[in-house]
PDB file of N, CA and C in Angstrom:
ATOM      1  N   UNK A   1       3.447   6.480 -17.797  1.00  0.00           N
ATOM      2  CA  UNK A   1       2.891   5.245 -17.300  1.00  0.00           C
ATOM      3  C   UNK A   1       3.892   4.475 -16.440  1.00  0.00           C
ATOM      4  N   UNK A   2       5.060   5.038 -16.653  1.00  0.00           N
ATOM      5  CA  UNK A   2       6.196   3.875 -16.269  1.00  0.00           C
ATOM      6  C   UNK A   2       6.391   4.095 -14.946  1.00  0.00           C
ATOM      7  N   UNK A   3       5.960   5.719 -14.542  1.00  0.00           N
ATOM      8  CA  UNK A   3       6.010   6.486 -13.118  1.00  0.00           C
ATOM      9  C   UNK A   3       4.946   6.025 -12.227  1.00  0.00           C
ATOM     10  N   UNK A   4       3.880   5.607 -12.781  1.00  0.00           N
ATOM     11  CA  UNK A   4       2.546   5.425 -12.102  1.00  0.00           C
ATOM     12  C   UNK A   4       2.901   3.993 -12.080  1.00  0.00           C
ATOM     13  N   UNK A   5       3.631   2.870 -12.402  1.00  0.00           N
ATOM     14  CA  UNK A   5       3.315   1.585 -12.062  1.00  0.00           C
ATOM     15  C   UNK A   5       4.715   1.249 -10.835  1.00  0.00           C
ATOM     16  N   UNK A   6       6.026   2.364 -10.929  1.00  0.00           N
ATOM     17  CA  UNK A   6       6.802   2.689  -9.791  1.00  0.00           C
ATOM     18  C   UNK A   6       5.959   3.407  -8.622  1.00  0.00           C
ATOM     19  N   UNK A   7       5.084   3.859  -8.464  1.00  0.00           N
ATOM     20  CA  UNK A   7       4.122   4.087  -7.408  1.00  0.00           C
ATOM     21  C   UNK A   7       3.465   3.300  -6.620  1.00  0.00           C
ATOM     22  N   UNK A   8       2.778   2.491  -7.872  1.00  0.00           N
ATOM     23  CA  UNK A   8       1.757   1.047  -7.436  1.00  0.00           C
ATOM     24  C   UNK A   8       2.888   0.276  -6.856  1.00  0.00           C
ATOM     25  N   UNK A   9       4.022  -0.033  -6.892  1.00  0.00           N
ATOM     26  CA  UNK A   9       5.059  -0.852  -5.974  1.00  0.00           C
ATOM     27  C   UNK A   9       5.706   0.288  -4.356  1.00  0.00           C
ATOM     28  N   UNK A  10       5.310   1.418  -4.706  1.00  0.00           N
ATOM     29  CA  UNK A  10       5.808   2.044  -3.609  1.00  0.00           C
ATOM     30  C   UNK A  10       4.540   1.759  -2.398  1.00  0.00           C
ATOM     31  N   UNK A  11       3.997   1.079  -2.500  1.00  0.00           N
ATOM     32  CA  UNK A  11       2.532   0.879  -1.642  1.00  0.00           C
ATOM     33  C   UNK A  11       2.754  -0.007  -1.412  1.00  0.00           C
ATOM     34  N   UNK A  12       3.116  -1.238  -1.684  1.00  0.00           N
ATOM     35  CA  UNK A  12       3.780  -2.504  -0.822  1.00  0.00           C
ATOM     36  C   UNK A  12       4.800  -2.420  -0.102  1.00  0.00           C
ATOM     37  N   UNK A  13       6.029  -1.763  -0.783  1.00  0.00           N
ATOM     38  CA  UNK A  13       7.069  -1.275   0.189  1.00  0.00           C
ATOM     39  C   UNK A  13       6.722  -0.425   1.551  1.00  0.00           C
ATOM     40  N   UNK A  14       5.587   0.114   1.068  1.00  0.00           N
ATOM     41  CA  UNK A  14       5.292   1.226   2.252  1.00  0.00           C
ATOM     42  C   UNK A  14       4.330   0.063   3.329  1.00  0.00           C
ATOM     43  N   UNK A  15       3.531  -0.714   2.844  1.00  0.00           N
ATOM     44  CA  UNK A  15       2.828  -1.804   3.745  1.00  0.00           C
ATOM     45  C   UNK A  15       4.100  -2.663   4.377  1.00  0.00           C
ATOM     46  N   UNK A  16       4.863  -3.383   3.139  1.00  0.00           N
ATOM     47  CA  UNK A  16       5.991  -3.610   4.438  1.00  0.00           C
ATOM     48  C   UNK A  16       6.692  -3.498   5.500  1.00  0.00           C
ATOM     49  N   UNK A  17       6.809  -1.669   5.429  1.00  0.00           N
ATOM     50  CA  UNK A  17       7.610  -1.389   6.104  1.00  0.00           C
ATOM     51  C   UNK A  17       6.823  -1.074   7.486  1.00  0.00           C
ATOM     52  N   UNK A  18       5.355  -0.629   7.065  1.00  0.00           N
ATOM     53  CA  UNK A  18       4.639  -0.789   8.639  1.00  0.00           C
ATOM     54  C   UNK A  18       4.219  -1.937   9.048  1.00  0.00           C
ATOM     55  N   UNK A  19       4.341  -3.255   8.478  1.00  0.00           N
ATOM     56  CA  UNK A  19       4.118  -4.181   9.401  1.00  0.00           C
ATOM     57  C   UNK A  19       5.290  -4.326  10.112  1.00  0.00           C
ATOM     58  N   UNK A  20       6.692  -4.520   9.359  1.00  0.00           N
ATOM     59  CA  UNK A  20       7.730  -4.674   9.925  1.00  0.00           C
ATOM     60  C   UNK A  20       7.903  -3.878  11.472  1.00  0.00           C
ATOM     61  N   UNK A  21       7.418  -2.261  11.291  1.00  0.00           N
ATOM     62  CA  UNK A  21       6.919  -1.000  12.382  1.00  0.00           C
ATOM     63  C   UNK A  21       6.269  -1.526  13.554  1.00  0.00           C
ATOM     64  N   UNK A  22       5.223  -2.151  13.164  1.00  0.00           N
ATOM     65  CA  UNK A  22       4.112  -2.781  13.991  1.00  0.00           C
ATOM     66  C   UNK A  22       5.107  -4.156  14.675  1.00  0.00           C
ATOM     67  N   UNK A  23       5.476  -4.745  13.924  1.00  0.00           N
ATOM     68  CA  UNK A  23       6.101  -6.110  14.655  1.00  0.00           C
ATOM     69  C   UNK A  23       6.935  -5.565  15.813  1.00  0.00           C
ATOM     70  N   UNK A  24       7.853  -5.108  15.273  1.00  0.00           N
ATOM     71  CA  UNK A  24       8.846  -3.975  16.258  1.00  0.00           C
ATOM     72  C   UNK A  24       8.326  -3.387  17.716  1.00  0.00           C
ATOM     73  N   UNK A  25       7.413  -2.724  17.359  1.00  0.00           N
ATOM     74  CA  UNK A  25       6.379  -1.949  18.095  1.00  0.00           C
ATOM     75  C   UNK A  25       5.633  -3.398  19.299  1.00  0.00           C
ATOM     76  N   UNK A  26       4.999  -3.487  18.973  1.00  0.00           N
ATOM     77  CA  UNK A  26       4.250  -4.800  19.425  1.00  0.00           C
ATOM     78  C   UNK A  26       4.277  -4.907  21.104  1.00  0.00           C
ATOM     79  N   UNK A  27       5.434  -4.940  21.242  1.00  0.00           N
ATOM     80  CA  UNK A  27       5.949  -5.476  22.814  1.00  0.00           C
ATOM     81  C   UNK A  27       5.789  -4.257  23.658  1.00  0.00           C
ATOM     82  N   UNK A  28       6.291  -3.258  23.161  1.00  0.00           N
ATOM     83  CA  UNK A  28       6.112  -1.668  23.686  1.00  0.00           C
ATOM     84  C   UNK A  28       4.744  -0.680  23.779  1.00  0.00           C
ATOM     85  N   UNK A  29       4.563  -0.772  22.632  1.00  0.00           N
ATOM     86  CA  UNK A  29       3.405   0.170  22.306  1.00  0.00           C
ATOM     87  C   UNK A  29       2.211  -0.825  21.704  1.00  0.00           C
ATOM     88  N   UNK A  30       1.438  -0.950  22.299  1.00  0.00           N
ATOM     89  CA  UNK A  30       0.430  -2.210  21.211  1.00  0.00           C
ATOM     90  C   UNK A  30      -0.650  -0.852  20.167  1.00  0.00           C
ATOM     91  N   UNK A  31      -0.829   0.274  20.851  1.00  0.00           N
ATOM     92  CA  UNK A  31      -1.438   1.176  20.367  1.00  0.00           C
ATOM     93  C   UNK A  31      -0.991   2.144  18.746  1.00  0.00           C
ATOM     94  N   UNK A  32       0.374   2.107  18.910  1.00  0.00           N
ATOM     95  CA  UNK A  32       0.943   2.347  18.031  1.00  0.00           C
ATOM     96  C   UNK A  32       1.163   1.141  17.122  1.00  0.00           C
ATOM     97  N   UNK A  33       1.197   0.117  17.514  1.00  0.00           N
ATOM     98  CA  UNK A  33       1.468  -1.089  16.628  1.00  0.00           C
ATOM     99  C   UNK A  33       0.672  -1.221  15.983  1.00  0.00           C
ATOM    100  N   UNK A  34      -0.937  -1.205  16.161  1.00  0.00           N
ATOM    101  CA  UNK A  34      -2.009  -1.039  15.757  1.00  0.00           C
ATOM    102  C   UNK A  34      -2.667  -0.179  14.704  1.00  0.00           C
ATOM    103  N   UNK A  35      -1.601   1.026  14.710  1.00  0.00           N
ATOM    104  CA  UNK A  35      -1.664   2.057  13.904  1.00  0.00           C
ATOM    105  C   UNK A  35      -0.808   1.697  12.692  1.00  0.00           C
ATOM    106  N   UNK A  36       0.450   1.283  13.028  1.00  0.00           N
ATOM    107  CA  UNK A  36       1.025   0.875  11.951  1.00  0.00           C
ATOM    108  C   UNK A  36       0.471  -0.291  11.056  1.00  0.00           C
ATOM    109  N   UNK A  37      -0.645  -1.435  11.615  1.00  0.00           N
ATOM    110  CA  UNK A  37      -1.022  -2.419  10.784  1.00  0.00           C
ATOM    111  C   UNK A  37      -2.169  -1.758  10.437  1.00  0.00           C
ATOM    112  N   UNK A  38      -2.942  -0.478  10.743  1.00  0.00           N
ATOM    113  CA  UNK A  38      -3.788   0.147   9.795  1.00  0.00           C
ATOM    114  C   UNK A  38      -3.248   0.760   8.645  1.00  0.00           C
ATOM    115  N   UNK A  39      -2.422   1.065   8.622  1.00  0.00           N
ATOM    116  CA  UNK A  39      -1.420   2.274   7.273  1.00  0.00           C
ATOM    117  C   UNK A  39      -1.193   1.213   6.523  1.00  0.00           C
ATOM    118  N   UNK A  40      -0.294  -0.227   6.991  1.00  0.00           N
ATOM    119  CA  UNK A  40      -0.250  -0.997   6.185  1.00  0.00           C
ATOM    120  C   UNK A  40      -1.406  -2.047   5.682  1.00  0.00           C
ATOM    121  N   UNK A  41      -2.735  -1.662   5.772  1.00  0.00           N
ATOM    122  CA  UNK A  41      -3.817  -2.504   5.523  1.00  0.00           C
ATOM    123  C   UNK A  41      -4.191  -1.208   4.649  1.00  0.00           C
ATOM    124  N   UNK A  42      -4.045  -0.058   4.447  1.00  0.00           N
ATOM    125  CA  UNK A  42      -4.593   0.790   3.647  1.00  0.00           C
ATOM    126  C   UNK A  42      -3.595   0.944   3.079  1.00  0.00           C
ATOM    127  N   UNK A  43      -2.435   0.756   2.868  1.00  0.00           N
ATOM    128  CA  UNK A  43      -1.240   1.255   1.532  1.00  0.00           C
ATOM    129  C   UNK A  43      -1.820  -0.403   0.338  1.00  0.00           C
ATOM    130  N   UNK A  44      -2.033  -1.611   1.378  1.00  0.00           N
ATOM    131  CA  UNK A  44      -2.415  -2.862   0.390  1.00  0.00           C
ATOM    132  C   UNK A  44      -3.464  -2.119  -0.270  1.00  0.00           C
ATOM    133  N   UNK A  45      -4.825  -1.780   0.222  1.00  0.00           N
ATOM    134  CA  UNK A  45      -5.608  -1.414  -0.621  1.00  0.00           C
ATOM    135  C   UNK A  45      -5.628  -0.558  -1.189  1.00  0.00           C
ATOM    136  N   UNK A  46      -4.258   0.201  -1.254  1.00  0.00           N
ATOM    137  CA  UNK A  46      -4.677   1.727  -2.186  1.00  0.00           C
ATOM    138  C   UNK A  46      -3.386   0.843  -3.360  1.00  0.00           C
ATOM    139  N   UNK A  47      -2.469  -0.147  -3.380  1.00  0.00           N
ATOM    140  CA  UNK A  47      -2.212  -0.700  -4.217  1.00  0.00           C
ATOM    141  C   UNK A  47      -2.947  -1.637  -5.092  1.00  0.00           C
ATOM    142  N   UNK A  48      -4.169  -2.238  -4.372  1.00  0.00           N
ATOM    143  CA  UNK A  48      -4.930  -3.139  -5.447  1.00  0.00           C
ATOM    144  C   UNK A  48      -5.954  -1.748  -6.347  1.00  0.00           C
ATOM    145  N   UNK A  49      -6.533  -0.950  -5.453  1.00  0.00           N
ATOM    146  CA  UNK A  49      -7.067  -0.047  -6.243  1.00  0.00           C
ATOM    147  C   UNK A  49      -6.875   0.936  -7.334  1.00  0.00           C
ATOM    148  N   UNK A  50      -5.742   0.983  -7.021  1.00  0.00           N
ATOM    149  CA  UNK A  50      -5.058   2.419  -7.635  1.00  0.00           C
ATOM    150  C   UNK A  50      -4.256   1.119  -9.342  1.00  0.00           C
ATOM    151  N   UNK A  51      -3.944   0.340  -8.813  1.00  0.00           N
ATOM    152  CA  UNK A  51      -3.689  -0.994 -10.113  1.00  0.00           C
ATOM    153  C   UNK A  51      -5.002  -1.202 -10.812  1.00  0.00           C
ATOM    154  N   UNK A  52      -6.030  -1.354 -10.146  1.00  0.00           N
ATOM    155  CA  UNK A  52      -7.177  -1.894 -11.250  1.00  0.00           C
ATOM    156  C   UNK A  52      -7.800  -0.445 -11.450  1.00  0.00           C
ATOM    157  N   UNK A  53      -7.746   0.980 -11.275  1.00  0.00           N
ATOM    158  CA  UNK A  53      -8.062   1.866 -11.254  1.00  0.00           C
ATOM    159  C   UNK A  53      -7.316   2.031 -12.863  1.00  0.00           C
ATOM    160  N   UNK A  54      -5.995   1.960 -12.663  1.00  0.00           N
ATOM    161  CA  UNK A  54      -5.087   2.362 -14.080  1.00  0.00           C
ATOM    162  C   UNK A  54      -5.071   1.395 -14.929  1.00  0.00           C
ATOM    163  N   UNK A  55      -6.197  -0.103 -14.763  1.00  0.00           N
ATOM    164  CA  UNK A  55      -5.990  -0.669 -15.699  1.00  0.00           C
ATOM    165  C   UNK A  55      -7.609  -0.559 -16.400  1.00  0.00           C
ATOM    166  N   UNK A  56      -8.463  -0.170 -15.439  1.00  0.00           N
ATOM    167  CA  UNK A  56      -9.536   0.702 -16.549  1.00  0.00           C
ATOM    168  C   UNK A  56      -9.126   1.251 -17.278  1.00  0.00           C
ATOM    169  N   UNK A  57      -8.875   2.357 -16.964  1.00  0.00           N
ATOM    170  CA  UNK A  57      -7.918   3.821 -17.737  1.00  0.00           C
ATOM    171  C   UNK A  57      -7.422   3.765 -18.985  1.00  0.00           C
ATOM    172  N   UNK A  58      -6.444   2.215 -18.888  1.00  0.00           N
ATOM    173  CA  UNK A  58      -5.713   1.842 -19.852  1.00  0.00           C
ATOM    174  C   UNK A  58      -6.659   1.146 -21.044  1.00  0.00           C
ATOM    175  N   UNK A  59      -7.471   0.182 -20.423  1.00  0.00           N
ATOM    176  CA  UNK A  59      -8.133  -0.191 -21.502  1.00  0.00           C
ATOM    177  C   UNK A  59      -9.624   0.276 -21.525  1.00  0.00           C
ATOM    178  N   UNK A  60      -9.739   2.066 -21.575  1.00  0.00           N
ATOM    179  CA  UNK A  60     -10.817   3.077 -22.228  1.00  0.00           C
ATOM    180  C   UNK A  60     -10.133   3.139 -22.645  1.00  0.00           C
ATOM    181  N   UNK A  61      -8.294   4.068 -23.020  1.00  0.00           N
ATOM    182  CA  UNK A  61      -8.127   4.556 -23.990  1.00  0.00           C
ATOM    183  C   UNK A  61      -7.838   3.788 -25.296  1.00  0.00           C
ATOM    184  N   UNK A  62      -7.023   2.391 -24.984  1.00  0.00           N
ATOM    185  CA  UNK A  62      -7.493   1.592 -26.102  1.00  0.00           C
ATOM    186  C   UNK A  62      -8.764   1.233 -26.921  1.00  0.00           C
ATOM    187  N   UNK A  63     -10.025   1.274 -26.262  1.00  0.00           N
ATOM    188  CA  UNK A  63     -11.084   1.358 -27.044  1.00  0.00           C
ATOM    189  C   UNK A  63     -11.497   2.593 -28.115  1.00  0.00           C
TER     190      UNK A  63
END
C-alpha cells in the first residue's frame, strides 16, 4: 500500500513538471506547449482517480 500511495504523488510531480515544460515551451513551440498542459491535465486526473479508486478498494476490504 505504501508503494501505491508513492505513485499517487508521482502524478503531481509528473503534472508539475509538464506545466513547468509547457511554460518553458510557450514562446517557442505553442504546439508542443499544448501537449505538455494535456499530459499534465491527465497525470491530475489519473491522480484524483487512481486515489479515490484505492480508497474504494480499501474500504471493500474492510467491510
Amino acid at each position: 500500500m505504501k508503494i501505491q500511495k508513492i505513485f499517487h504523488y508521482a502524478y503531481i510531480i509528473f503534472a508539475v513538471l509538464f506545466v513547468y515544460d509547457a511554460i518553458t515551451k510557450w514562446t517557442e513551440n505553442r504546439d508542443g506547449a499544448y501537449m505538455s498542459l494535456v499530459f499534465a491535465a491527465l497525470a491530475t486526473f489519473m491522480f484524483f482517480f487512481r486515489k479515490r479508486f484505492s480508497k474504494k478498494f480499501e474500504d471493500r476490504n474492510n467491510q
